[in-house]
PDB file of N, CA and C in Angstrom:
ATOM      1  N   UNK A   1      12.465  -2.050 -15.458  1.00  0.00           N
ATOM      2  CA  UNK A   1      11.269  -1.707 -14.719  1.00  0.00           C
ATOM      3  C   UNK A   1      10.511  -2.988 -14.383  1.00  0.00           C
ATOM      4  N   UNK A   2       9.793  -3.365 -13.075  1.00  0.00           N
ATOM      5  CA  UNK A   2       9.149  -3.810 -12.706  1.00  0.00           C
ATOM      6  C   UNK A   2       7.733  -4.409 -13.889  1.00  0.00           C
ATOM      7  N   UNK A   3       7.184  -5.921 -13.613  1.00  0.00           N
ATOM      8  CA  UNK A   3       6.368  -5.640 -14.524  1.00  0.00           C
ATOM      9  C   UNK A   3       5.083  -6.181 -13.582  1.00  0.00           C
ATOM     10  N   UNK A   4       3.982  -5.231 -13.431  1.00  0.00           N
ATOM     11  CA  UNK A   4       3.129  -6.061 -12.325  1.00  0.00           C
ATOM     12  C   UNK A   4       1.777  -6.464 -12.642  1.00  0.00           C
ATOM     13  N   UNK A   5       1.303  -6.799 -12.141  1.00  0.00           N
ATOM     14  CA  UNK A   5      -0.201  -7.592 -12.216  1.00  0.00           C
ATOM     15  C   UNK A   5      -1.071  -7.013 -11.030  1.00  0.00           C
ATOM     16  N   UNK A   6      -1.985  -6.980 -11.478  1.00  0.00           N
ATOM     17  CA  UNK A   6      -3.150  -6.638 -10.471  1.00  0.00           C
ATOM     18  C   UNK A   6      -3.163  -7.919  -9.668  1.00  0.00           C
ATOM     19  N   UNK A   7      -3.273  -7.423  -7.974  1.00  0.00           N
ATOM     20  CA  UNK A   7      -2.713  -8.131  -7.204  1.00  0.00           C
ATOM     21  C   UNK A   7      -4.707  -8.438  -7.063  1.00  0.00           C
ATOM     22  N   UNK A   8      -5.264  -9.273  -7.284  1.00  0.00           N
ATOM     23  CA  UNK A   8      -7.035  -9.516  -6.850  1.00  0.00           C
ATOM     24  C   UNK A   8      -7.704  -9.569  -5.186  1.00  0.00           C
ATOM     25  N   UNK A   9      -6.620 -10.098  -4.687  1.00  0.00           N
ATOM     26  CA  UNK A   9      -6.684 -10.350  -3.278  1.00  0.00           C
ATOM     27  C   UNK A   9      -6.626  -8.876  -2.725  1.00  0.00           C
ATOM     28  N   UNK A  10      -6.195  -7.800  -3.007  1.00  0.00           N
ATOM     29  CA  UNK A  10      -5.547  -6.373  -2.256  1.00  0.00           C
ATOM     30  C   UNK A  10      -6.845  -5.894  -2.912  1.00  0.00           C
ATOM     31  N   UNK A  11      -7.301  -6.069  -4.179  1.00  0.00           N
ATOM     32  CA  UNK A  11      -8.633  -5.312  -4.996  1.00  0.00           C
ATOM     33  C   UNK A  11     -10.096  -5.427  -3.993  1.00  0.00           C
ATOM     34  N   UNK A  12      -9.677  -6.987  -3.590  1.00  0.00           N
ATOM     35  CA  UNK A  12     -10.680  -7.184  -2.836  1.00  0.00           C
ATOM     36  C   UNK A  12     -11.658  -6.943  -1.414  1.00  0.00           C
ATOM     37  N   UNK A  13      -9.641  -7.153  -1.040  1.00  0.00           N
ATOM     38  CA  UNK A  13      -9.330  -6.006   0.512  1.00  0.00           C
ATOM     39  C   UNK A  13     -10.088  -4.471   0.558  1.00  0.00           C
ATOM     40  N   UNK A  14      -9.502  -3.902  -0.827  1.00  0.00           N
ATOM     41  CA  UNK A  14      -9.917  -2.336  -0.714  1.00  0.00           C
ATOM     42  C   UNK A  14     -11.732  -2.188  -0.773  1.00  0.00           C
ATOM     43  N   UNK A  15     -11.992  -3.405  -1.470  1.00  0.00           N
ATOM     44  CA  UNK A  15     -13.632  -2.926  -1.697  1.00  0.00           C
ATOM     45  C   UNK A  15     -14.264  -3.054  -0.063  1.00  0.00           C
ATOM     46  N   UNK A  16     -13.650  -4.115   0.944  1.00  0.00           N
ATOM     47  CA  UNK A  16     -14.134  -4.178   1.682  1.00  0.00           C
ATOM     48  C   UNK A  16     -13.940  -3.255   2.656  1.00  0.00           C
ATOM     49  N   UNK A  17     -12.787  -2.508   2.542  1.00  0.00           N
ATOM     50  CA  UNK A  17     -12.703  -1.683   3.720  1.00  0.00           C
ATOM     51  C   UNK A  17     -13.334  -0.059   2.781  1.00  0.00           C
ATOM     52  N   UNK A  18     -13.697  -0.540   1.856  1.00  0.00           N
ATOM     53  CA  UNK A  18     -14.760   0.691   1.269  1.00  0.00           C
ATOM     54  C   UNK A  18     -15.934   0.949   2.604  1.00  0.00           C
ATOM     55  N   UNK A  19     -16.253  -0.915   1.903  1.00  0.00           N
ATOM     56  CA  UNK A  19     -17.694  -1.056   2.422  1.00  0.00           C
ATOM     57  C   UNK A  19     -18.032  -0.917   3.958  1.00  0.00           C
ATOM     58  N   UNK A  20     -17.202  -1.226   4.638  1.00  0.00           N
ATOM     59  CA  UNK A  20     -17.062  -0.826   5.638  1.00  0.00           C
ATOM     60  C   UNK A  20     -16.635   0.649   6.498  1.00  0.00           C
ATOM     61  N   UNK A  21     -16.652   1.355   5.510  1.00  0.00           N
ATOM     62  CA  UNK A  21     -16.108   2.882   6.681  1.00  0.00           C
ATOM     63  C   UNK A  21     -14.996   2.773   6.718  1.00  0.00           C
ATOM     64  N   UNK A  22     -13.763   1.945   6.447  1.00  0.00           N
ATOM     65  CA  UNK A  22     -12.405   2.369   6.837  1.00  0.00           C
ATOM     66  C   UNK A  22     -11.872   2.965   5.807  1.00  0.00           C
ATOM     67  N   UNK A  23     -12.150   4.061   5.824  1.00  0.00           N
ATOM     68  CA  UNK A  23     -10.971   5.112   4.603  1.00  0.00           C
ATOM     69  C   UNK A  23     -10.787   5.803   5.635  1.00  0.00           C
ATOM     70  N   UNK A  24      -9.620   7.155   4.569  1.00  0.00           N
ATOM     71  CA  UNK A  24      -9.306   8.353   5.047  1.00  0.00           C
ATOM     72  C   UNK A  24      -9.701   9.094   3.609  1.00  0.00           C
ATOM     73  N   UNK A  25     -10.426  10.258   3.125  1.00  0.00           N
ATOM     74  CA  UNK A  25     -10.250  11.015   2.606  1.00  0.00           C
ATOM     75  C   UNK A  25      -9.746  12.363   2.334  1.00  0.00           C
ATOM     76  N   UNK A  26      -8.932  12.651   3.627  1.00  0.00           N
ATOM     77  CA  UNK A  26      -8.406  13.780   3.345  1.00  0.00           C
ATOM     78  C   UNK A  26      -6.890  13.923   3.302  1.00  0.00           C
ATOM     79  N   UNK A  27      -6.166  12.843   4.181  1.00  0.00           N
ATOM     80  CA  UNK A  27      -5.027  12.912   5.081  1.00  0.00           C
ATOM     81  C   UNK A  27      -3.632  12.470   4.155  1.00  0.00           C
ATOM     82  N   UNK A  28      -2.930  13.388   3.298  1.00  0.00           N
ATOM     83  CA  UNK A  28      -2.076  13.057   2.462  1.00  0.00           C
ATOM     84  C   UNK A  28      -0.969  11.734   2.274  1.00  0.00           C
ATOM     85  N   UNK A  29      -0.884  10.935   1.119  1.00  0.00           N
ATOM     86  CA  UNK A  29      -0.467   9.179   1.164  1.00  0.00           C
ATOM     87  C   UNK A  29       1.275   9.095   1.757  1.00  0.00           C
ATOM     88  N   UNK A  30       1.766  10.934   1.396  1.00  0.00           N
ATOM     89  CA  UNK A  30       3.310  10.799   2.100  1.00  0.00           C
ATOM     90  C   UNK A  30       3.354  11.208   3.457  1.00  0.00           C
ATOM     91  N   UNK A  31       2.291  11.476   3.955  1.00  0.00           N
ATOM     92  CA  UNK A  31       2.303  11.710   5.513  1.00  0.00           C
ATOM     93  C   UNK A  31       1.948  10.179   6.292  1.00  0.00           C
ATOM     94  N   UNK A  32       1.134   9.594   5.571  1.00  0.00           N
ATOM     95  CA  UNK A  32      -0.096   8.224   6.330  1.00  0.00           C
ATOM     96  C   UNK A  32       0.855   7.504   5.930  1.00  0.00           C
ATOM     97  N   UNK A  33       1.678   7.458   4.808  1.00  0.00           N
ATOM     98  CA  UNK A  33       2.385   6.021   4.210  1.00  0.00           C
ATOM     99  C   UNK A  33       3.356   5.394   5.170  1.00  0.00           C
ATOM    100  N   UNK A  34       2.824   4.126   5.796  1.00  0.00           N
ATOM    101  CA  UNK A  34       3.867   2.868   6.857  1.00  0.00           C
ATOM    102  C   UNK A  34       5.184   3.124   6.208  1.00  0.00           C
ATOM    103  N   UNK A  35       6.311   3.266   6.917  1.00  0.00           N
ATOM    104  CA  UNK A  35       7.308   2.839   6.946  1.00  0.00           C
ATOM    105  C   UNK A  35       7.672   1.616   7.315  1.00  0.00           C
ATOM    106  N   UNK A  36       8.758   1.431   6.722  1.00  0.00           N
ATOM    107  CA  UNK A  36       9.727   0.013   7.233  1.00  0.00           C
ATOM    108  C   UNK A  36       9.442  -0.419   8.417  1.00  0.00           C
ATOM    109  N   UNK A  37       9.603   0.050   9.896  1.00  0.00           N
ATOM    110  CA  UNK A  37       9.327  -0.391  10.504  1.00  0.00           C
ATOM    111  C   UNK A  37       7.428  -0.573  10.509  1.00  0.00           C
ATOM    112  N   UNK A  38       6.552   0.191  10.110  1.00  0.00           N
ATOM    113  CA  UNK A  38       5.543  -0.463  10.048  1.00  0.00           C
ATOM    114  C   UNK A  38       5.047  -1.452   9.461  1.00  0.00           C
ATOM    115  N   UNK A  39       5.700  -1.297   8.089  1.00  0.00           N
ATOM    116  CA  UNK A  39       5.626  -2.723   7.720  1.00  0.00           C
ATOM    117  C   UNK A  39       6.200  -4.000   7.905  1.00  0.00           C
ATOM    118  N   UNK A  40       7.361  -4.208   9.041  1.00  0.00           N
ATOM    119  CA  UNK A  40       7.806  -5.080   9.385  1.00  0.00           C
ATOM    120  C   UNK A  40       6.390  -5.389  10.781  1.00  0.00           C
ATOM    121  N   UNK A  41       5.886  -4.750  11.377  1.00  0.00           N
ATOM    122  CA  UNK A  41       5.081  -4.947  12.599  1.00  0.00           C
ATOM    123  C   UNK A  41       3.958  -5.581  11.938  1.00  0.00           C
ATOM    124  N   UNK A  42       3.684  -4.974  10.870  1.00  0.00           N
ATOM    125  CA  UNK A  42       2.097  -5.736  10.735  1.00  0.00           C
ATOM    126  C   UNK A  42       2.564  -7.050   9.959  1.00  0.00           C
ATOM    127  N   UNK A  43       4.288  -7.199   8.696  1.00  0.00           N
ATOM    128  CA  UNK A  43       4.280  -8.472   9.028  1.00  0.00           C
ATOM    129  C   UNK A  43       4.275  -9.635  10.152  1.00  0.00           C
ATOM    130  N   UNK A  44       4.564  -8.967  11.454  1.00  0.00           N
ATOM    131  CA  UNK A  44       4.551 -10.214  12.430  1.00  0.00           C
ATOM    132  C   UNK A  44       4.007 -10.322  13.293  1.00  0.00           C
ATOM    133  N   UNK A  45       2.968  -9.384  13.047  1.00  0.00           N
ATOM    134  CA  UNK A  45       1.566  -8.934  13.928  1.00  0.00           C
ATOM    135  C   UNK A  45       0.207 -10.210  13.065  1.00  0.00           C
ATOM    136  N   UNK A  46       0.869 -10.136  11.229  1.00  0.00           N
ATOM    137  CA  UNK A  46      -0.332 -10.648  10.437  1.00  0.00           C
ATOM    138  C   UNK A  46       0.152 -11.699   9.510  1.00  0.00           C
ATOM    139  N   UNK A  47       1.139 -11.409   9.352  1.00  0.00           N
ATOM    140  CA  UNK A  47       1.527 -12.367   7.987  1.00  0.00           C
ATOM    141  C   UNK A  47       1.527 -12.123   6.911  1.00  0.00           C
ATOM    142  N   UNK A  48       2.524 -12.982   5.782  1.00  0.00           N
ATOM    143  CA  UNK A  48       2.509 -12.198   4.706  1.00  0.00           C
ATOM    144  C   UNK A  48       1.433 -12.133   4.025  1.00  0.00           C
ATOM    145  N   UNK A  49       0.476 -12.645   4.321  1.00  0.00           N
ATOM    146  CA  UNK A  49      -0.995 -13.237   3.322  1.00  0.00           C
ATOM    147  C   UNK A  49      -1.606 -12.086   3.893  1.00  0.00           C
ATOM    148  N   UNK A  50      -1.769 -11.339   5.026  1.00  0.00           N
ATOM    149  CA  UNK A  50      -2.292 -10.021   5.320  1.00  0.00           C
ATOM    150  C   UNK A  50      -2.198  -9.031   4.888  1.00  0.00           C
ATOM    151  N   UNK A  51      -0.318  -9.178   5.108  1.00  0.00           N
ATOM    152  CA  UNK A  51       0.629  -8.098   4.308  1.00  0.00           C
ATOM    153  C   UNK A  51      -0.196  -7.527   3.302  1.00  0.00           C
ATOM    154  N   UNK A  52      -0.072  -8.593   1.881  1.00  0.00           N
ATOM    155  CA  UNK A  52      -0.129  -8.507   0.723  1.00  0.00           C
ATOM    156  C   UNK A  52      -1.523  -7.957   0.173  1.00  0.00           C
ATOM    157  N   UNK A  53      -2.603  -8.051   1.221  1.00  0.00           N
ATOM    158  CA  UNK A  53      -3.911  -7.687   0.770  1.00  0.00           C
ATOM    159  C   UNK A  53      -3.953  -5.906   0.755  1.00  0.00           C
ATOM    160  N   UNK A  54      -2.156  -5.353   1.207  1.00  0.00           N
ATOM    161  CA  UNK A  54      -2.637  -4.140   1.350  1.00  0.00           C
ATOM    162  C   UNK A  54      -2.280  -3.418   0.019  1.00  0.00           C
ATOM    163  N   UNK A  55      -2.111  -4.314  -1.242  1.00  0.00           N
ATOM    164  CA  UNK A  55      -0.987  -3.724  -2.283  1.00  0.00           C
ATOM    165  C   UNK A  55      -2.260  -4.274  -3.542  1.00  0.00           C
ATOM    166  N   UNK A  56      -2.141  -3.564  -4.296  1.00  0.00           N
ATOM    167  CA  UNK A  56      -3.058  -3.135  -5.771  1.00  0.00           C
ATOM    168  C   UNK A  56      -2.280  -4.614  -6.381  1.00  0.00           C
ATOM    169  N   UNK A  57      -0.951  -4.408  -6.804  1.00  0.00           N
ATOM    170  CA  UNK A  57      -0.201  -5.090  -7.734  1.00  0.00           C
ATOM    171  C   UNK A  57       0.645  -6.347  -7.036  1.00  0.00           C
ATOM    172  N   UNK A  58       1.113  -6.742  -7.845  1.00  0.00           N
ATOM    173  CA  UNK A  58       2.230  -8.012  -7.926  1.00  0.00           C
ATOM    174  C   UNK A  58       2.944  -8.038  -8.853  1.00  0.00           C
ATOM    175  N   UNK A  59       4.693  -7.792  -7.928  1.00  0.00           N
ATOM    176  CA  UNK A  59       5.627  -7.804  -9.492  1.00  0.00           C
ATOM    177  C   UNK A  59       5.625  -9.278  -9.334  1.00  0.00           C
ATOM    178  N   UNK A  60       5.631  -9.694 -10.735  1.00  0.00           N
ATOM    179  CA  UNK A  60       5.578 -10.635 -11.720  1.00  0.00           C
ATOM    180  C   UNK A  60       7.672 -11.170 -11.521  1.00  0.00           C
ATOM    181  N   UNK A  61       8.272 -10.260 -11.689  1.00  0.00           N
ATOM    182  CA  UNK A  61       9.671 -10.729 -11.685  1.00  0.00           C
ATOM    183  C   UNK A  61       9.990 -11.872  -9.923  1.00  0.00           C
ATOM    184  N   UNK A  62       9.362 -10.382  -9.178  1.00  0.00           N
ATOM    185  CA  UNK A  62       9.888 -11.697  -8.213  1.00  0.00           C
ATOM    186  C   UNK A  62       8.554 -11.926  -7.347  1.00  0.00           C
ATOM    187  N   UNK A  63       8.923 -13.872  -7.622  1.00  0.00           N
ATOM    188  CA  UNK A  63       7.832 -14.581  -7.478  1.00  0.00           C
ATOM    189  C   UNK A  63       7.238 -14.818  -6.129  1.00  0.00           C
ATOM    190  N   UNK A  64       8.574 -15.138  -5.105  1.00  0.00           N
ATOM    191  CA  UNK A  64       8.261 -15.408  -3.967  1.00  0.00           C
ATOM    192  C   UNK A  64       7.148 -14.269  -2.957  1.00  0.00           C
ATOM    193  N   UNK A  65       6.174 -14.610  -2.688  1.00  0.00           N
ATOM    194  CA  UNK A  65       4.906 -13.679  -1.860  1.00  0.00           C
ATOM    195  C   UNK A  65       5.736 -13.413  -0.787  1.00  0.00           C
ATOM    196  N   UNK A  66       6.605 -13.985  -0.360  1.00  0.00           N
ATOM    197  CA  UNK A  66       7.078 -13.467   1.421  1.00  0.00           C
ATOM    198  C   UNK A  66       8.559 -12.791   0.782  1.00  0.00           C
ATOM    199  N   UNK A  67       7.962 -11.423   0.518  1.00  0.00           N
ATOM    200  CA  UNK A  67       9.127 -10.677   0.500  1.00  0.00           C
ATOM    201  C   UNK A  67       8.247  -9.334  -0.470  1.00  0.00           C
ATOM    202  N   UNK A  68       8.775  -8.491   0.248  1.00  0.00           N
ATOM    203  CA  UNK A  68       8.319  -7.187   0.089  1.00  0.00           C
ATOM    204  C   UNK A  68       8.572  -6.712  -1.315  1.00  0.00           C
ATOM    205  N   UNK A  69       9.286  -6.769  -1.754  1.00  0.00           N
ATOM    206  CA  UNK A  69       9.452  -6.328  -3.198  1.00  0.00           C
ATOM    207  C   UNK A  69       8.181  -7.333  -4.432  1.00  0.00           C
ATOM    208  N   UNK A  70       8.028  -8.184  -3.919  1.00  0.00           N
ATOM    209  CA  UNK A  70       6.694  -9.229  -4.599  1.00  0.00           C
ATOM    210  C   UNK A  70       5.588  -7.967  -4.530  1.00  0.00           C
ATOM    211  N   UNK A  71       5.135  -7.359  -4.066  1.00  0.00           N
ATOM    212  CA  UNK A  71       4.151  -6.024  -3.496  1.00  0.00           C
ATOM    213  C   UNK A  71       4.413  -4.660  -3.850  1.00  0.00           C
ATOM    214  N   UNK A  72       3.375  -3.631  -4.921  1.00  0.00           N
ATOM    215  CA  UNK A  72       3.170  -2.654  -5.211  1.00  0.00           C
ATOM    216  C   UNK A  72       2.324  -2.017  -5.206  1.00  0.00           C
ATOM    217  N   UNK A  73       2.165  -0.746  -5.114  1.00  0.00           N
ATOM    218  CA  UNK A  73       1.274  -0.077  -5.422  1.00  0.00           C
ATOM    219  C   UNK A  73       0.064   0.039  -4.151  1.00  0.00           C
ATOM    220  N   UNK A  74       0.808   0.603  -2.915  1.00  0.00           N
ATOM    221  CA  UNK A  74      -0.184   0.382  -1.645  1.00  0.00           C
ATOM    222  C   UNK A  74      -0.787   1.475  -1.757  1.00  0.00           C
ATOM    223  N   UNK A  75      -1.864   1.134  -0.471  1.00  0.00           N
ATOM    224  CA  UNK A  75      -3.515   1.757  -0.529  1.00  0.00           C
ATOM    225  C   UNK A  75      -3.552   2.066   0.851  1.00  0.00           C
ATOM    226  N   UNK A  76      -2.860   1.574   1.654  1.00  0.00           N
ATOM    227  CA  UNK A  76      -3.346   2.018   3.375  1.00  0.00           C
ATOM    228  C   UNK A  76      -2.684   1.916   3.756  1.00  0.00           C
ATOM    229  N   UNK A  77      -2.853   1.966   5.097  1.00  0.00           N
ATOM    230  CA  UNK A  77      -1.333   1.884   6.244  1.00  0.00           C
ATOM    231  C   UNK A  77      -1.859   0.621   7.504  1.00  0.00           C
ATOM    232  N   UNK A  78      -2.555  -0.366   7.079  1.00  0.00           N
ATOM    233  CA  UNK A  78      -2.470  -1.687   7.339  1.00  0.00           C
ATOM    234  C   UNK A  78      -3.556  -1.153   8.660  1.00  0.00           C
ATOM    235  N   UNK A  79      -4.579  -0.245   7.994  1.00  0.00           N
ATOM    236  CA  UNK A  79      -5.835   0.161   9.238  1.00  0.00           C
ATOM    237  C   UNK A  79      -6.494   0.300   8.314  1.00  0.00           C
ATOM    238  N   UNK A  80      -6.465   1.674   7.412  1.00  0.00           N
ATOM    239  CA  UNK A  80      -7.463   2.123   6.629  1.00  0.00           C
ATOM    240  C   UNK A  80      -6.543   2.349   4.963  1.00  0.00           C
ATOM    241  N   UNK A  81      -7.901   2.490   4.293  1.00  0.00           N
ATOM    242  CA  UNK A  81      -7.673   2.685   3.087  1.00  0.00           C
ATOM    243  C   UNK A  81      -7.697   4.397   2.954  1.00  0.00           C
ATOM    244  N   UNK A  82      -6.664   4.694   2.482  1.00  0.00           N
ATOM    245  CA  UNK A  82      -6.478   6.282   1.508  1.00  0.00           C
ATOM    246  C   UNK A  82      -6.796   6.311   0.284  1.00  0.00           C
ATOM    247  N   UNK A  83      -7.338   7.576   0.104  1.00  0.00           N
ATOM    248  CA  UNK A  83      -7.917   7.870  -0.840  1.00  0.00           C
ATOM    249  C   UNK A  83      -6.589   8.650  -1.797  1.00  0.00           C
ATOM    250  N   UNK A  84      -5.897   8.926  -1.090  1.00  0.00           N
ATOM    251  CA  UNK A  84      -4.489   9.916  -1.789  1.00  0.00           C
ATOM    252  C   UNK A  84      -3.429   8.582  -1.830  1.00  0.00           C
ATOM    253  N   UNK A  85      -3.547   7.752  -1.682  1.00  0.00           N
ATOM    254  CA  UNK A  85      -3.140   6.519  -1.916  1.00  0.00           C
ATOM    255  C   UNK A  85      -3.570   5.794  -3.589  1.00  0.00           C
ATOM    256  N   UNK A  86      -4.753   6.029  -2.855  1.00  0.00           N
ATOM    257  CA  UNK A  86      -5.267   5.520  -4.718  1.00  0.00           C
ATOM    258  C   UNK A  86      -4.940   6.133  -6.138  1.00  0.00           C
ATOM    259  N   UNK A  87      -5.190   7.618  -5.979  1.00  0.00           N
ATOM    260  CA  UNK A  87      -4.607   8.739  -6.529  1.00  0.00           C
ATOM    261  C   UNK A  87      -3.245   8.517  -6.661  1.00  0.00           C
ATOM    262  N   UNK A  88      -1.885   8.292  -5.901  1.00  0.00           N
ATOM    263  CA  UNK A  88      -1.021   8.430  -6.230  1.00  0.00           C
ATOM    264  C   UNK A  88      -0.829   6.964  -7.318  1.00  0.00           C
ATOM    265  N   UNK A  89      -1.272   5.690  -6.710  1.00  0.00           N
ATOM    266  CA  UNK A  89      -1.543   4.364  -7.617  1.00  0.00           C
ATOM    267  C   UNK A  89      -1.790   4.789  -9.205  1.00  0.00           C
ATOM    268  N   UNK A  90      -3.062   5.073  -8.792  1.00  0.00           N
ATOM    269  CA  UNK A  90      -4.098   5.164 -10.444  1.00  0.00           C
ATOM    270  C   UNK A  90      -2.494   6.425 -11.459  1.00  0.00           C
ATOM    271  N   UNK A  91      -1.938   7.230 -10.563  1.00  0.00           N
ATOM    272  CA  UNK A  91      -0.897   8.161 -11.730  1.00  0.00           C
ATOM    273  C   UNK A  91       0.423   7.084 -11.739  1.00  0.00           C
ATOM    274  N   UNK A  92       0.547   6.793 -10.773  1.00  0.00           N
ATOM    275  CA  UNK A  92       2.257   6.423 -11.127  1.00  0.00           C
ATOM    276  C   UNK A  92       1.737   5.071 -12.170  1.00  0.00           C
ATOM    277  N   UNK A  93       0.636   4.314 -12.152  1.00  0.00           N
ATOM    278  CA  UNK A  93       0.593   3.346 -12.896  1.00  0.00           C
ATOM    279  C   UNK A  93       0.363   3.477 -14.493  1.00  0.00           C
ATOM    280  N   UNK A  94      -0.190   4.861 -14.760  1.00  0.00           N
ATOM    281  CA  UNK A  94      -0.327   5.259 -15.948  1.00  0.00           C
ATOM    282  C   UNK A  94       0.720   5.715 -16.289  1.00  0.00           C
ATOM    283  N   UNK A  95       2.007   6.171 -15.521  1.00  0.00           N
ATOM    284  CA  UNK A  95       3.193   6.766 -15.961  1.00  0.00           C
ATOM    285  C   UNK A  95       3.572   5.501 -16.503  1.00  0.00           C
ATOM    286  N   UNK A  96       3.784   4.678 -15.730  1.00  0.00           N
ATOM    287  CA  UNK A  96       4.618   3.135 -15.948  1.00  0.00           C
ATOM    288  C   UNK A  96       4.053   2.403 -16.940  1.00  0.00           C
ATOM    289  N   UNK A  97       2.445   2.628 -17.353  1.00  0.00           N
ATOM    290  CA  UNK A  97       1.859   1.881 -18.499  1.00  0.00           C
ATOM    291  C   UNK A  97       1.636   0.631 -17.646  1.00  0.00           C
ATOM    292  N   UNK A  98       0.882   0.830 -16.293  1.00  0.00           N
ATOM    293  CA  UNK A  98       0.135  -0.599 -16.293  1.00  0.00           C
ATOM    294  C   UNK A  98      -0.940  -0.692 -16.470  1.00  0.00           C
ATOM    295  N   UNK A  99      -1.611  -0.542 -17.374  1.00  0.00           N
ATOM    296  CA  UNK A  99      -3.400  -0.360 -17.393  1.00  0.00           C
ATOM    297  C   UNK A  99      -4.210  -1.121 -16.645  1.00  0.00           C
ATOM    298  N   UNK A 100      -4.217  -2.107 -16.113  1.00  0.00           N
ATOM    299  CA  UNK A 100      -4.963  -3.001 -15.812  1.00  0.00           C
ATOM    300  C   UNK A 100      -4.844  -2.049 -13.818  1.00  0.00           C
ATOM    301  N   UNK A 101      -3.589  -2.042 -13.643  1.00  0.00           N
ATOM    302  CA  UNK A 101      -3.505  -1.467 -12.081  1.00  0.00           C
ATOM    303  C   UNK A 101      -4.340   0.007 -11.926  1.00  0.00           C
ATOM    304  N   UNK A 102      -3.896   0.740 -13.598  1.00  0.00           N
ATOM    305  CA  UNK A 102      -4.144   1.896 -13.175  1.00  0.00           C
ATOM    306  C   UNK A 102      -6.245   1.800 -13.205  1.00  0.00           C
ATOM    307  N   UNK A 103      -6.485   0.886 -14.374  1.00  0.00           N
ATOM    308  CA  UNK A 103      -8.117   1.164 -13.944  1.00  0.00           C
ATOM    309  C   UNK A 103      -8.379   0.628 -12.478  1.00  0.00           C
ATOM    310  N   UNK A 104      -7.731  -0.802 -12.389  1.00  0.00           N
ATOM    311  CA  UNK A 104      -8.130  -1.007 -10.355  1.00  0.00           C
ATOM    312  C   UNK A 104      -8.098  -0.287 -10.155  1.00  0.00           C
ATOM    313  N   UNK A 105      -7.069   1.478  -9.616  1.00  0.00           N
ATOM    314  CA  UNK A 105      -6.850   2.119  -8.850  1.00  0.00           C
ATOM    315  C   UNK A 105      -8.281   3.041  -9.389  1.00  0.00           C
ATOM    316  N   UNK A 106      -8.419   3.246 -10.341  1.00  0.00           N
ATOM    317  CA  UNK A 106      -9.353   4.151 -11.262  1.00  0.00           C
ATOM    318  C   UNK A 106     -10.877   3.819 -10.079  1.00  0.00           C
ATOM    319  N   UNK A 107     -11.028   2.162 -10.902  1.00  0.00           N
ATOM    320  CA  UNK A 107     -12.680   2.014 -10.244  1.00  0.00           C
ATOM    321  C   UNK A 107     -12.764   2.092  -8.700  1.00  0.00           C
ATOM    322  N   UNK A 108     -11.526   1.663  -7.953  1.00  0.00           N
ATOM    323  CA  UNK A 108     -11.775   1.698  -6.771  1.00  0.00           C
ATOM    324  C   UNK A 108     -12.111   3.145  -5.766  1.00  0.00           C
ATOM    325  N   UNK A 109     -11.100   4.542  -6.799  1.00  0.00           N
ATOM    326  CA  UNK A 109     -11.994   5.471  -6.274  1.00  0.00           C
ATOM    327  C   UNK A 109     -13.156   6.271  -6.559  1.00  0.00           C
ATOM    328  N   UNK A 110     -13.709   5.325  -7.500  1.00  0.00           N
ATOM    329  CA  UNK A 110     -15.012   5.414  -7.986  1.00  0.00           C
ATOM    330  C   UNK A 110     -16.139   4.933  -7.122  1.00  0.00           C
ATOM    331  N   UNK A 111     -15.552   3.958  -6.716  1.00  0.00           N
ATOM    332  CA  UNK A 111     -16.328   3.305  -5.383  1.00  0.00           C
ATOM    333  C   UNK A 111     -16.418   3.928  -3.727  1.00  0.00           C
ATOM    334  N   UNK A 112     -14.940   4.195  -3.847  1.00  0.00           N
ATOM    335  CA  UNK A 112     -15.134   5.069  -2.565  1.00  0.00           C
ATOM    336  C   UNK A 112     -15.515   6.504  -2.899  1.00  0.00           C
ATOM    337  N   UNK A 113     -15.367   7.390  -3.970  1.00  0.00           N
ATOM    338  CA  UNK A 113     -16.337   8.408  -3.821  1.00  0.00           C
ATOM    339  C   UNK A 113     -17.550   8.521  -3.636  1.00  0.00           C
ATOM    340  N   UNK A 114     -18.195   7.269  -3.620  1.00  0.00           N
ATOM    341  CA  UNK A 114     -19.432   7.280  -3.898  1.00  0.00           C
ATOM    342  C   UNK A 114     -20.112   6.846  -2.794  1.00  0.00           C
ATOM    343  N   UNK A 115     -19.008   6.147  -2.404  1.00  0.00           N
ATOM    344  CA  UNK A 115     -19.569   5.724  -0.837  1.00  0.00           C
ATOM    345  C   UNK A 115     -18.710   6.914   0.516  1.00  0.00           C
ATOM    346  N   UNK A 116     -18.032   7.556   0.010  1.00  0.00           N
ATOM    347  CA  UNK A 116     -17.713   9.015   0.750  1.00  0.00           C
ATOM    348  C   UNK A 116     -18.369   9.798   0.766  1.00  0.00           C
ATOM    349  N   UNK A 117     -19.315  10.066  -0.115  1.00  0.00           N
ATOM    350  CA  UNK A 117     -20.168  11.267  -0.378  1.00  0.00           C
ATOM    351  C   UNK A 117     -21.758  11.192   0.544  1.00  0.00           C
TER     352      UNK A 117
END
């Protein structure tokens, strides 16, 4: 199994597109979730340093940032932040025992409920 790290840069991303109005709260994370080809577009639309702001975590095994498997645990579809995104984060990370990802995922929809409401 993968071993990951809270990615700070993607934590940071999400607060801002809190703060700003870009969520979705209703619109389910396996319907909204980019595919391959979307995520190849916004790599060469943005770069990997863009890429990467859209992912909670960082596997730790592989090091190199320009490559997709370096990236876990996404939150949007490289527009807005999901809220059923976070939700699916904050569980699969407690399945896997990452605590540190699963509270990111935790406080962050603490933040956007609060700024949803």
């Amino acid at each position: 199994m993968a071993t990951y790290s809270v990615n700070n840069a993607g934590v940071e991303h999400a607060r801002k597109l809190i703060t700003e109005g870009k969520y979705n709260l209703d619109e389910e994370w396996t319907e909204a979730r980019p595919d391959a080809k979307d995520e190849n577009e916004a790599l060469d639309e943005e770069g990997w340093a863009a890429y990467g702001r859209w992912f909670l975590a960082i596997n730790d095994k592989h090091a190199n940032p320009q490559t997709k498997s370096h990236y876990g645990f996404p939150f949007g579809d490289f527009e807005l932040l999901y809220r059923s995104a976070l939700i699916a984060a904050e569980s699969r990370a407690g399945e896997w025992d990452h605590g540190d990802i699963e509270r990111a995922a935790r406080d962050l929809l603490t933040e956007l409920d609060k700024a949803g409401s």
